[in-house]
Protein backbone atom coordinates (compact mmCIF):
# COMPACT_ATOMS: atom_id res chain seq x y z
CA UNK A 1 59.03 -30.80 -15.99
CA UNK A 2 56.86 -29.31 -13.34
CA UNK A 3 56.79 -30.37 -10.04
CA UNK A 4 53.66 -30.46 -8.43
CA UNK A 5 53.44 -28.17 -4.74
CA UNK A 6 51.45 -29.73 -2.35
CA UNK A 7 49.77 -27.14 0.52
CA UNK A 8 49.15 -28.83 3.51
CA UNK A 9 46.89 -27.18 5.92
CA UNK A 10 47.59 -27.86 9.27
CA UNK A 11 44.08 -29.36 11.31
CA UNK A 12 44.42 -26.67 13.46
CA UNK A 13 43.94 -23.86 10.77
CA UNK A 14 41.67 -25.97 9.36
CA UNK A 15 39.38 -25.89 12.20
CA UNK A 16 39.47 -22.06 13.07
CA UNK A 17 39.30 -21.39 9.28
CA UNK A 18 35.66 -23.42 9.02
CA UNK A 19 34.53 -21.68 12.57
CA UNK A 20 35.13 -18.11 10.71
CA UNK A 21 33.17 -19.17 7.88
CA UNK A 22 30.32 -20.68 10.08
CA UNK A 23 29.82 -17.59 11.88
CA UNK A 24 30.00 -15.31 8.55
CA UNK A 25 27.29 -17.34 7.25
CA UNK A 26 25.23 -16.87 10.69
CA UNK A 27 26.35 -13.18 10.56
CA UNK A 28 24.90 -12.89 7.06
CA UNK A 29 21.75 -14.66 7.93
CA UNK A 30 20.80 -12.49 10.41
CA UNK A 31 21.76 -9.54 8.90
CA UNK A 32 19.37 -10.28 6.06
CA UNK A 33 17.25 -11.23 8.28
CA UNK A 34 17.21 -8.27 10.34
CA UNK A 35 17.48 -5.25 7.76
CA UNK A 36 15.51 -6.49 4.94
CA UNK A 37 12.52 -4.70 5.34
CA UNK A 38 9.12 -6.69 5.06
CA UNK A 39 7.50 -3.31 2.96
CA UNK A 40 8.24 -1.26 0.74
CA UNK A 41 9.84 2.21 1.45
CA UNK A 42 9.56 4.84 -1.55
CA UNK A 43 11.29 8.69 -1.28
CA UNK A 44 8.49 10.23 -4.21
CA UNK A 45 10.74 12.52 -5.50
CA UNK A 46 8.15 14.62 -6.97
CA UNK A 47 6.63 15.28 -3.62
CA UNK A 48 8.62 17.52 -1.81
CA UNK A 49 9.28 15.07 1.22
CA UNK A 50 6.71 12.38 1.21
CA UNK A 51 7.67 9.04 1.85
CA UNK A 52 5.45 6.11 1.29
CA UNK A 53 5.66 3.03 3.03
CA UNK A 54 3.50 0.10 2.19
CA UNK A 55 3.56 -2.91 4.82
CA UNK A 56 2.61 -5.97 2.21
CA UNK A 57 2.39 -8.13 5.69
CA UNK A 58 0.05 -5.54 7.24
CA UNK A 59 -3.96 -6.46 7.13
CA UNK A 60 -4.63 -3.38 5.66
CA UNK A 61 -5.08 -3.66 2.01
CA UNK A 62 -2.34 -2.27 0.02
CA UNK A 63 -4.08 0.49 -1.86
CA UNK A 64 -5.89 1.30 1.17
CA UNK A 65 -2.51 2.37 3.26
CA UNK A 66 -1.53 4.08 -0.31
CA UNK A 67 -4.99 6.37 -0.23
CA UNK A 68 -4.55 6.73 3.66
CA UNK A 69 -0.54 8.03 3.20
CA UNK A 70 -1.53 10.42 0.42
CA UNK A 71 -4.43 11.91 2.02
CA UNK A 72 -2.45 12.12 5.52
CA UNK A 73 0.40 14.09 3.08
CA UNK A 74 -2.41 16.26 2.14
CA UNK A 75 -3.55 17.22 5.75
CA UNK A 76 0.33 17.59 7.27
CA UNK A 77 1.05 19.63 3.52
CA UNK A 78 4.20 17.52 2.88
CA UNK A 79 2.27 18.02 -0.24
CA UNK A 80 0.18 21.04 -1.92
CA UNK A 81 -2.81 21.67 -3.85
CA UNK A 82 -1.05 21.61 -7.51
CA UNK A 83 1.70 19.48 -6.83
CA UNK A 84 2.38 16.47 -9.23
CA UNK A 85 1.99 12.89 -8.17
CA UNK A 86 4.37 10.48 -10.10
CA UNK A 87 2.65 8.17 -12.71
CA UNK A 88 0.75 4.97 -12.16
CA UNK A 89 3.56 2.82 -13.15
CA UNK A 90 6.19 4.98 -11.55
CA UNK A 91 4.49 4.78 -8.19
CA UNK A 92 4.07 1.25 -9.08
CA UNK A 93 7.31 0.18 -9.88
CA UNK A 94 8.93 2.34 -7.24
CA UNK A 95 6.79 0.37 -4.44
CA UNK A 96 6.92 -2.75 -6.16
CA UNK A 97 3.00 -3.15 -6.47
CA UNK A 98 1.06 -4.15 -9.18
CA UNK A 99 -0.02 -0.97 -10.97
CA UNK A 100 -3.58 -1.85 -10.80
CA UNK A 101 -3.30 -1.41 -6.83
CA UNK A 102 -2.14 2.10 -7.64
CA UNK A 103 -4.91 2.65 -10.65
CA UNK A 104 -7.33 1.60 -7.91
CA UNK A 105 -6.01 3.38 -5.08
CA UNK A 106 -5.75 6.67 -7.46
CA UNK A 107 -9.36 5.78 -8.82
CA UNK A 108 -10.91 5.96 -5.63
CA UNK A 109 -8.28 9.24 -4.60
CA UNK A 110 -9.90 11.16 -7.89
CA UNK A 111 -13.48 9.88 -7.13
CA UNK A 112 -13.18 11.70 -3.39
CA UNK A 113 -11.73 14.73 -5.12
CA UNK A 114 -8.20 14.17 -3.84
CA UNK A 115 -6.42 14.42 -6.82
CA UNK A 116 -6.82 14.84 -10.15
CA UNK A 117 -6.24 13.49 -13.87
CA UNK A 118 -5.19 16.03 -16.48
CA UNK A 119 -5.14 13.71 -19.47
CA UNK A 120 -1.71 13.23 -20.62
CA UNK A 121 -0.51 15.86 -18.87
CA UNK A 122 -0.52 14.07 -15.40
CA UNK A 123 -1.87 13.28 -12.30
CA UNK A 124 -1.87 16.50 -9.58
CA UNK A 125 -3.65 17.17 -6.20
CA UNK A 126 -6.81 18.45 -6.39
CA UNK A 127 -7.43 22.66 -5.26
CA UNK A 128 -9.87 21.02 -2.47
CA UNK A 129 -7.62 18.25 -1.53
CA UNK A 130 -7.13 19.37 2.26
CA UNK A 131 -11.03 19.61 2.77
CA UNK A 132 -11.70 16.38 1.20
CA UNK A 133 -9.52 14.07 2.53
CA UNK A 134 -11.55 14.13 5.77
CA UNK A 135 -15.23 13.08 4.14
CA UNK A 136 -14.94 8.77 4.65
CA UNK A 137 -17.59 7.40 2.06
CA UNK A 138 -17.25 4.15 3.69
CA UNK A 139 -18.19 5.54 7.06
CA UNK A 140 -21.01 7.07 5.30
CA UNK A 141 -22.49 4.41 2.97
CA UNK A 142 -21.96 2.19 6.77
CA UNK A 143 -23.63 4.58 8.99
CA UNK A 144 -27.11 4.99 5.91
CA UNK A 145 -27.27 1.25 5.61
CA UNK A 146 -27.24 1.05 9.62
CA UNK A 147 -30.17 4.01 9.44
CA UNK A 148 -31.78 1.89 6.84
CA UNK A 149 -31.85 -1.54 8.08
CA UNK A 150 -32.53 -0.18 11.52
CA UNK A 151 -35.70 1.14 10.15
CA UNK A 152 -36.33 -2.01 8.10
CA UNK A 153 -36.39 -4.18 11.27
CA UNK A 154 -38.66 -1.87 13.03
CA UNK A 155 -41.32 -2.13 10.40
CA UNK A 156 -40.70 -6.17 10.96
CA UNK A 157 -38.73 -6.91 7.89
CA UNK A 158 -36.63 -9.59 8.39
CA UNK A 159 -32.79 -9.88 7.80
CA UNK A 160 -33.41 -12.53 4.84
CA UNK A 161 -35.99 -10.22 3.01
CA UNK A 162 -33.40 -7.26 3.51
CA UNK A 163 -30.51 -9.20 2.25
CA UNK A 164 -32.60 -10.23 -0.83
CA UNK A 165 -33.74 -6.90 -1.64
CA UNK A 166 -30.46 -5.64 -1.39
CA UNK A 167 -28.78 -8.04 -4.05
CA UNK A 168 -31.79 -7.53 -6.07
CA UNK A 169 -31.24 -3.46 -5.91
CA UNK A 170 -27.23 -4.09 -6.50
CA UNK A 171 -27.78 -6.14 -9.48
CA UNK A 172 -30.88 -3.40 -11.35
CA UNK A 173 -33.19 -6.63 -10.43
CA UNK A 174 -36.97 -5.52 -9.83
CA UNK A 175 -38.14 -7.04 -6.47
């Protein structure tokens, strides 16, 4: 026959015991709160010291700050003409971003003569990556299209006509 044992907590120890678990659960809280980080933080192992760090809350679009941290790793040569960049999915999965934001961001990287695709072999930085990271196709594609439409409204063409010859030029439509 057993005989049951009853514990009896005293209300006392009862009381502290619940006021240690209320602030654990605060503690926790905040520490969660405080040290997860709202980015991602990658150590690219194949890249000497480079560390990417994508900010998914900053404004900045995410394959934008990945072009802009590669190219400024070009110009402070944390990383050399030569040198191996990880794959598409391993950058991908190691910054937790879909791995067309890193197709796109090494698209446009390639395109500017950044880096370059060897087939199967891999993706490496381009021989003229240093010198090319500082031509901004944006900045010049804005500052022709200011040239141009300043010239259009000159002649007296108005912003309407512009915008519709534009879309008609961007989609092979004769005016």
């Amino acid at each position: 026959m057993r005989i049951p044992i009853i514990f009896s907590v005293p209300a006392r120890l009862k009381s502290i015991m619940s006021s240690i678990i209320a602030y654990f659960t605060l503690f926790v809280a905040i520490h969660l709160w405080l040290v997860v980080p709202l980015h991602h933080r990658v150590h690219v192992e194949h890249l000497n010291l480079m560390e990417i760090i994508i900010d998914i809350d900053d404004p900045i679009p995410l394959f934008t700050q990945l072009i802009g941290q590669i190219k400024q790793a070009v110009q402070n040569e944390k990383i050399h003409p030569g040198d191996p960049l990880p794959s598409i999915r391993q950058l991908a999965n190691d910054l937790e971003l879909n791995s067309k934001t890193v197709a796109k961001a090494y698209k446009l990287l390639e395109r500017d003569a950044v880096i370059q695709a060897k087939g199967y072999r891999g993706t490496f930085i381009h021989p003229d990556a240093k010198k090319n990271c500082v031509v901004d196709l944006n900045e010049w594609v804005t500052s022709k299209l200011d040239e141009t439409i300043t010239a259009f409204r000159k002649s007296g063409v108005t912003d309407s006509e512009i915008r519709i010859a534009f879309s008609n030029v961007m989609n092979n439509k004769s005016i």
